[in-house]
Structure formats: structure tokens, C-alpha cells
PDB file of N, CA and C in Angstrom:
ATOM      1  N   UNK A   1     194.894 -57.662-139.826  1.00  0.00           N
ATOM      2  CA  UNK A   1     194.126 -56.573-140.408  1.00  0.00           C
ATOM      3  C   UNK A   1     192.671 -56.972-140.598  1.00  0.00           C
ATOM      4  N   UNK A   2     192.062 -58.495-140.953  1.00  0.00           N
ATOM      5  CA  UNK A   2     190.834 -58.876-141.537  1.00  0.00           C
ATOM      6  C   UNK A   2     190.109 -58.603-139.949  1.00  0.00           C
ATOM      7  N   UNK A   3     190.539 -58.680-138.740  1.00  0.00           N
ATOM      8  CA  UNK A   3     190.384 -58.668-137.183  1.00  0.00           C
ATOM      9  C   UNK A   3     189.451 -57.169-137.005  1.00  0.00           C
ATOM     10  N   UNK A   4     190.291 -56.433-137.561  1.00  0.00           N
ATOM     11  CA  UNK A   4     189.627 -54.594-137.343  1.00  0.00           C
ATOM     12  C   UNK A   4     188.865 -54.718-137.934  1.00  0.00           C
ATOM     13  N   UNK A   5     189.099 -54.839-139.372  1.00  0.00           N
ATOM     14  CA  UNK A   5     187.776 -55.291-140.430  1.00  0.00           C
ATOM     15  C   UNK A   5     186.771 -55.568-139.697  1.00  0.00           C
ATOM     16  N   UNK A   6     186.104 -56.635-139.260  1.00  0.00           N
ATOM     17  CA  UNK A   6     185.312 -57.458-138.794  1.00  0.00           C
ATOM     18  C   UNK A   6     184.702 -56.609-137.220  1.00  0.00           C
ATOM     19  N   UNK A   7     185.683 -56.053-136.852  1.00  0.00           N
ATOM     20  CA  UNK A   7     185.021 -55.974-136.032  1.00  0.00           C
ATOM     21  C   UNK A   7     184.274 -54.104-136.095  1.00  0.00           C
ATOM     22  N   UNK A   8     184.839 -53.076-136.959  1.00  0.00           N
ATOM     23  CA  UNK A   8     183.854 -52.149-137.364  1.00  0.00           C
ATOM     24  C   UNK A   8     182.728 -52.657-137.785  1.00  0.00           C
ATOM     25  N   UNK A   9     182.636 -53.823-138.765  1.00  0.00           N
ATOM     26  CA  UNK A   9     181.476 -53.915-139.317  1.00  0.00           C
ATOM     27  C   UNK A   9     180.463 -54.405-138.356  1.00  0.00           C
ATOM     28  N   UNK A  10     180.835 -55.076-137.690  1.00  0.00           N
ATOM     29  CA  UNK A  10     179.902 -55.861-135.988  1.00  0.00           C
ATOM     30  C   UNK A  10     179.806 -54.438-135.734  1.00  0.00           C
ATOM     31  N   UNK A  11     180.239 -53.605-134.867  1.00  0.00           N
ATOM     32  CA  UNK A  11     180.079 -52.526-134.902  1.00  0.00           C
ATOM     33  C   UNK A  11     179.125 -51.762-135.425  1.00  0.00           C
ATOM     34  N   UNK A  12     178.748 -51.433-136.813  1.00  0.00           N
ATOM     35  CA  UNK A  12     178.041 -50.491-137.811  1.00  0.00           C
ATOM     36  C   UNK A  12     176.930 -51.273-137.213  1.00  0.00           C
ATOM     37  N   UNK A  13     176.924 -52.532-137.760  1.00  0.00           N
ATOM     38  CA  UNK A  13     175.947 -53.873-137.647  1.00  0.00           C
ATOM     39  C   UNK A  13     175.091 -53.467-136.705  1.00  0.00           C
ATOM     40  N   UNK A  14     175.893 -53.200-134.756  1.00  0.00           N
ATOM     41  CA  UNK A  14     174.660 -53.352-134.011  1.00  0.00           C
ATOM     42  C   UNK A  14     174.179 -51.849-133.808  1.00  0.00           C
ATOM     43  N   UNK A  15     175.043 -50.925-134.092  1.00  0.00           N
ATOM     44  CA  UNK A  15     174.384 -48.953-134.638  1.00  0.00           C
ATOM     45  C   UNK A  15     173.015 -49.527-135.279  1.00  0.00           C
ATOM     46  N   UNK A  16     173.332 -50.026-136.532  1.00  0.00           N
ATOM     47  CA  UNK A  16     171.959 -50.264-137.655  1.00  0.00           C
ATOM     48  C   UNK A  16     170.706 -50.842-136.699  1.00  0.00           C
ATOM     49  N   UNK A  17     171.138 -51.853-136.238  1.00  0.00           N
ATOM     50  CA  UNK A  17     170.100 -52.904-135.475  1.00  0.00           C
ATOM     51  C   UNK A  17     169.423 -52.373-134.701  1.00  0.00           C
ATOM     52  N   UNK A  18     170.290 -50.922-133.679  1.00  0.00           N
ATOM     53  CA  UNK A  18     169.798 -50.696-132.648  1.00  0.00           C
ATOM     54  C   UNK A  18     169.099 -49.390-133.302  1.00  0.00           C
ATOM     55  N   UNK A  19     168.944 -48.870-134.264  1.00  0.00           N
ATOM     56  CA  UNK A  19     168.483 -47.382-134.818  1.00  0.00           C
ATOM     57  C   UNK A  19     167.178 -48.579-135.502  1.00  0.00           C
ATOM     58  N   UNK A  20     167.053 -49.294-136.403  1.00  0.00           N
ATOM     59  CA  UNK A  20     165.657 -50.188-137.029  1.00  0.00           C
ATOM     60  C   UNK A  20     165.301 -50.597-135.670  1.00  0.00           C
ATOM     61  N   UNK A  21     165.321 -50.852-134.513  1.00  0.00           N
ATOM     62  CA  UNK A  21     164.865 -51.371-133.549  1.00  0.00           C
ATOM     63  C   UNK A  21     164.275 -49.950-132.918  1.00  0.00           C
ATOM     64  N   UNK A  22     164.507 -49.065-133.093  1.00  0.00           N
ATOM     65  CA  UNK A  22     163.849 -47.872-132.615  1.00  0.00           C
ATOM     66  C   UNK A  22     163.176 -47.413-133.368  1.00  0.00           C
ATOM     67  N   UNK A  23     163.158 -47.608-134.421  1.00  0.00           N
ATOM     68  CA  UNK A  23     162.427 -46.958-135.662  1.00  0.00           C
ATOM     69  C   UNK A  23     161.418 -47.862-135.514  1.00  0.00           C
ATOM     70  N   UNK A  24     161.244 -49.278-135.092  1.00  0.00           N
ATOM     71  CA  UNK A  24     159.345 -50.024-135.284  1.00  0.00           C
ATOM     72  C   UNK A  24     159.266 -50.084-134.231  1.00  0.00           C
ATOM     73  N   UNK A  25     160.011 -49.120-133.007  1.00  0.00           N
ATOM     74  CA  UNK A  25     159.210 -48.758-131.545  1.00  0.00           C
ATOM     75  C   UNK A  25     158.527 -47.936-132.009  1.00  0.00           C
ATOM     76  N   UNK A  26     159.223 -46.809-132.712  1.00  0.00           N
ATOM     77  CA  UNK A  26     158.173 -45.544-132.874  1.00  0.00           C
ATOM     78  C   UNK A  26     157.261 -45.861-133.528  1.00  0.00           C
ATOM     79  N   UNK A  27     157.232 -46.681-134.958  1.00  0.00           N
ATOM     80  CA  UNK A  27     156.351 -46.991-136.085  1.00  0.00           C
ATOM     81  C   UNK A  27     154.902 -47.401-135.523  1.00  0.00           C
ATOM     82  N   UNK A  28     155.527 -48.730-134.547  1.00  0.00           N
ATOM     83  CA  UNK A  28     154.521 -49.799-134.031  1.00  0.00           C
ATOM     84  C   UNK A  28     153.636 -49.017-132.428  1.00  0.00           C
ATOM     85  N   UNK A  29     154.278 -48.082-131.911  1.00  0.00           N
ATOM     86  CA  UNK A  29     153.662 -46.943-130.900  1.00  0.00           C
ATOM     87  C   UNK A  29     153.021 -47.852-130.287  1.00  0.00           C
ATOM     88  N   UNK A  30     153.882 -49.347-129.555  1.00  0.00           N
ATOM     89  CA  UNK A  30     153.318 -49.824-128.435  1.00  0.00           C
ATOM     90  C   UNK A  30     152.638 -51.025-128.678  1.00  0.00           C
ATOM     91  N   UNK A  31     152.589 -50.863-129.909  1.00  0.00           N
ATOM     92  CA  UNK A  31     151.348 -52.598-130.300  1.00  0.00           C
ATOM     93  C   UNK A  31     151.782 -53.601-130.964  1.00  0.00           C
ATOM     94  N   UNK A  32     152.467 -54.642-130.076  1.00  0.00           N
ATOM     95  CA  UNK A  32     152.939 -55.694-129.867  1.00  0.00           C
ATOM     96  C   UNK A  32     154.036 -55.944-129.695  1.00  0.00           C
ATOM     97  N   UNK A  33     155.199 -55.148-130.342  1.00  0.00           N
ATOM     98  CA  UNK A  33     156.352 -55.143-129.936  1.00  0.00           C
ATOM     99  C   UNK A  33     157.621 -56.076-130.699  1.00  0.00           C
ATOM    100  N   UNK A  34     156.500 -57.493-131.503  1.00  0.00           N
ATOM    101  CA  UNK A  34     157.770 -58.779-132.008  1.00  0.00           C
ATOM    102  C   UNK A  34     158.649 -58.257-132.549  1.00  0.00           C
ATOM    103  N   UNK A  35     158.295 -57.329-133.690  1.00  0.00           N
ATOM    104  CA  UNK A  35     159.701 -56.898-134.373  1.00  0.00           C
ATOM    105  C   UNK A  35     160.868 -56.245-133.562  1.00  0.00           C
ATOM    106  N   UNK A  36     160.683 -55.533-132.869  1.00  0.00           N
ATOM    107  CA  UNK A  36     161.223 -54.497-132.075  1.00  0.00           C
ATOM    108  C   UNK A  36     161.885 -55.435-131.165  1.00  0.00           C
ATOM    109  N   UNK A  37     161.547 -56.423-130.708  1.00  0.00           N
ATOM    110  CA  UNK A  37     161.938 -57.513-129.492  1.00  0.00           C
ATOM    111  C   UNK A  37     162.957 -58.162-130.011  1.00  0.00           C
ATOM    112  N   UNK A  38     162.684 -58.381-131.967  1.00  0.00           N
ATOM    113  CA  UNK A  38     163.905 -59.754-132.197  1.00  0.00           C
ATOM    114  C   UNK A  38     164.605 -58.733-132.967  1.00  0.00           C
ATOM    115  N   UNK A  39     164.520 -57.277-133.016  1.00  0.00           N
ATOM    116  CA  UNK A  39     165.957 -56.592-133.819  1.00  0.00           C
ATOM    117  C   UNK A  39     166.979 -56.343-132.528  1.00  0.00           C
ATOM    118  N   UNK A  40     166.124 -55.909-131.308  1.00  0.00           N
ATOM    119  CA  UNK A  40     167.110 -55.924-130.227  1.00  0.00           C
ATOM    120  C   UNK A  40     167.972 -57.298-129.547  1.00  0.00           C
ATOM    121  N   UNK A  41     167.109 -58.548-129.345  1.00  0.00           N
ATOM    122  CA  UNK A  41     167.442 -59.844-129.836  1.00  0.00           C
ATOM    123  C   UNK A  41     168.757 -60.007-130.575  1.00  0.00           C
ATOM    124  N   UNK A  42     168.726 -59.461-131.845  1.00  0.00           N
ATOM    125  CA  UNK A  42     169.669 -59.391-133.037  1.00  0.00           C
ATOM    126  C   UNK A  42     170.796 -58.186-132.422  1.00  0.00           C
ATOM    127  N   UNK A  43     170.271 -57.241-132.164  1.00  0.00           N
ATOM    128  CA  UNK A  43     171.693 -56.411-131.339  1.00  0.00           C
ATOM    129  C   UNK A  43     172.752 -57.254-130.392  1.00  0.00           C
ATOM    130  N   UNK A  44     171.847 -58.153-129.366  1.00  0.00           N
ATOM    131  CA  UNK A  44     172.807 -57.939-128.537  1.00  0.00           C
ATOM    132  C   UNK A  44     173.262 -59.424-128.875  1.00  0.00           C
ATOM    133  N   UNK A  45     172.762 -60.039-130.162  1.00  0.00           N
ATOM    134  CA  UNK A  45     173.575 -61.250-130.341  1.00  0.00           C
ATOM    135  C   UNK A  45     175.219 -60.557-130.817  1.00  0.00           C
ATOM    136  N   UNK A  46     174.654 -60.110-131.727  1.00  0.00           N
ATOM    137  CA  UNK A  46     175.942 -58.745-132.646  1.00  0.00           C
ATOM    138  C   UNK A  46     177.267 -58.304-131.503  1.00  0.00           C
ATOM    139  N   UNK A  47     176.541 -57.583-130.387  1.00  0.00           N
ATOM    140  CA  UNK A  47     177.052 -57.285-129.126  1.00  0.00           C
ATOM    141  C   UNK A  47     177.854 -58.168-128.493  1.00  0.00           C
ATOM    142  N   UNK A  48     177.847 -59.698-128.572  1.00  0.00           N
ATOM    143  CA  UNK A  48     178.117 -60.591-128.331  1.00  0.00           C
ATOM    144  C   UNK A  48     179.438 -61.300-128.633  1.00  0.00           C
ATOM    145  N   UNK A  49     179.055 -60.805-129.831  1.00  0.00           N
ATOM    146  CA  UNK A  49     179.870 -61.315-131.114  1.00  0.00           C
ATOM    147  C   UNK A  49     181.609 -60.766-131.482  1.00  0.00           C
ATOM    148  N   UNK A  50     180.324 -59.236-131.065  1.00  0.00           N
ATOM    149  CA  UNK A  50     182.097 -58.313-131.133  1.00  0.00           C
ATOM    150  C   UNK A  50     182.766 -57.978-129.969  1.00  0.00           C
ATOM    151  N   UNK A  51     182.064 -58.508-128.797  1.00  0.00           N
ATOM    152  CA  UNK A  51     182.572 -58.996-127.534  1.00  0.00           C
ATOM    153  C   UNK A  51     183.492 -60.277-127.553  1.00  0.00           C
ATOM    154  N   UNK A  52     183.220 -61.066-128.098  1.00  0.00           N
ATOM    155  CA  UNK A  52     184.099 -62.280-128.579  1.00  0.00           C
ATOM    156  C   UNK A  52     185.595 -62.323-129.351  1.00  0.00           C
ATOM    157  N   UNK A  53     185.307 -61.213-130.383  1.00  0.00           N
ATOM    158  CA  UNK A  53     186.724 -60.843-131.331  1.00  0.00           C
ATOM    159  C   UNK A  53     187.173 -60.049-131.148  1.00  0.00           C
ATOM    160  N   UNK A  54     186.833 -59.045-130.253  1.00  0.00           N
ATOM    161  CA  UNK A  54     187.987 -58.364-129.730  1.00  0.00           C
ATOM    162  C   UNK A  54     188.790 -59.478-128.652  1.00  0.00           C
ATOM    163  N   UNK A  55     188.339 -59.629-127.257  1.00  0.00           N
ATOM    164  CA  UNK A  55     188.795 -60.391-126.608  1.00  0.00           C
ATOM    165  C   UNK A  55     189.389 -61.667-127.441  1.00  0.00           C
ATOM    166  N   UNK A  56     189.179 -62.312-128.608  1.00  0.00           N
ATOM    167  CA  UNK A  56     189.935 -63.103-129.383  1.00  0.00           C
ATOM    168  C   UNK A  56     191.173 -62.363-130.413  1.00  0.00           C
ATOM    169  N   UNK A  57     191.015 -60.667-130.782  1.00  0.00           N
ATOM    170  CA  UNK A  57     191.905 -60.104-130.660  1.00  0.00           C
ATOM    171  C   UNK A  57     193.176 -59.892-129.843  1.00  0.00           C
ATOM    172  N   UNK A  58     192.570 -59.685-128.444  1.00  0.00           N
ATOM    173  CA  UNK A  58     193.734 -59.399-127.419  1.00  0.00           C
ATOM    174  C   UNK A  58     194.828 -60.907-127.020  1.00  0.00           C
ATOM    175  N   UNK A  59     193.587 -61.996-127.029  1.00  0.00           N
ATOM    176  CA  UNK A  59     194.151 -62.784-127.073  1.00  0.00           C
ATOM    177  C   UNK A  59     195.482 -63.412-128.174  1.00  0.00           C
ATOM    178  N   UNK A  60     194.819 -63.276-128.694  1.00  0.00           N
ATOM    179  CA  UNK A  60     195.760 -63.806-130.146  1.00  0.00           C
ATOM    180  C   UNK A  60     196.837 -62.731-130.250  1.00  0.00           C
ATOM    181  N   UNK A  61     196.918 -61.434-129.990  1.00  0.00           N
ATOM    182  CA  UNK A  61     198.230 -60.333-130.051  1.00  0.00           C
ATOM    183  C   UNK A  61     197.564 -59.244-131.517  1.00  0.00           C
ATOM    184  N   UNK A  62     196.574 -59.735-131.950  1.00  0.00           N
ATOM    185  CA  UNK A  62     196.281 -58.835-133.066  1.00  0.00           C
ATOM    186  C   UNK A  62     196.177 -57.234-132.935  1.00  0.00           C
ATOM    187  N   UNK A  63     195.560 -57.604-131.594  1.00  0.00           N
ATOM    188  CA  UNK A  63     194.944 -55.923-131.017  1.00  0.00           C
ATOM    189  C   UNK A  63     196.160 -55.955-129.488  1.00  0.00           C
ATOM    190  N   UNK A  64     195.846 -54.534-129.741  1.00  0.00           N
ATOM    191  CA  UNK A  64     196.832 -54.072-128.251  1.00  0.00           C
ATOM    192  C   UNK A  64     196.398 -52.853-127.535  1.00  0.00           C
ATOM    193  N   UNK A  65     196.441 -52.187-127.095  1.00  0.00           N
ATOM    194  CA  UNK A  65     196.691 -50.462-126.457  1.00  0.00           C
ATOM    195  C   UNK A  65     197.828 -50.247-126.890  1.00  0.00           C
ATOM    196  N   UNK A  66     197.726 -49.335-127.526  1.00  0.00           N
ATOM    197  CA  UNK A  66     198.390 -48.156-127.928  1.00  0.00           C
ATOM    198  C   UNK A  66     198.365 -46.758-127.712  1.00  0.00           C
ATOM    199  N   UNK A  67     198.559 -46.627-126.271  1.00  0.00           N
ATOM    200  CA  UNK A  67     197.860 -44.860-126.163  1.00  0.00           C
ATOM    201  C   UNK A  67     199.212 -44.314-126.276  1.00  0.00           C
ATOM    202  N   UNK A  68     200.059 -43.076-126.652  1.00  0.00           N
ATOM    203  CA  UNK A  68     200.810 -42.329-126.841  1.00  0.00           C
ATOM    204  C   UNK A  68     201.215 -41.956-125.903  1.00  0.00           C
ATOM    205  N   UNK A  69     200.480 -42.081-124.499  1.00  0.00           N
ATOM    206  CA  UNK A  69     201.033 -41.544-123.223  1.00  0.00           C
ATOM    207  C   UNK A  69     201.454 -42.841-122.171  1.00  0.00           C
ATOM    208  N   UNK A  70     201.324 -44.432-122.800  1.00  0.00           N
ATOM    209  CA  UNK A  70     201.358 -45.134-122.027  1.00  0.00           C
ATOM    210  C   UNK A  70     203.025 -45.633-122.073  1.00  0.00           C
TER     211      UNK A  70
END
């Protein structure tokens, strides 16, 4: 159960990252960019991350498919 946990919140995590990473594109309108560079930076570490625990989900048997028609 702590598996799902973890991995909505990675989830929310890189939503947030990637919405503040658009928000000091618009803010900053082109001039210079650092912030904007290391929140996306910070996304796709996030991205990474919950790329990792799921696939350490499937692995381990925590997570499965479950579709109703399978």
C-alpha cells in the first residue's frame, strides 16, 4: 500500500514542478531562463523516480493490471 502512496505523490510532485516551471516561463518572458531550466531539471528527475517505483512495483508483485476485461 506505502508503493501507491509514493507513487501519487511523485506524481502530484512532477504536475506541481511542471505548472511552477511554466509559471517563471511566463513570469521571466524569456530572460534567462535558470529557474525555469532547474524546475524542469527537477521534473524530470521526479519523472525518473516514479519511473523507477513503479517498475520496482511490477517487479516486486505490488502492482499488477487489473483491467476487468483482461
Amino acid at each position: 500500500m506505502w508503493l501507491k502512496v509514493v507513487i501519487v505523490i511523485l506524481f502530484i510532485a512532477n504536475l506541481a514542478a511542471l505548472g511552477s516551471a511554466f509559471y517563471t516561463l511566463l513570469t521571466d518572458k524569456g530572460r534567462g531562463g535558470q529557474r525555469t531550466a532547474r524546475l524542469l531539471l527537477l521534473r524530470v528527475s521526479l519523472a525518473a523516480l516514479l519511473l523507477l517505483f513503479i517498475v520496482y512495483g511490477f517487479w516486486s508483485g505490488q502492482l499488477g493490471i487489473s483491467a476487468p476485461w483482461g
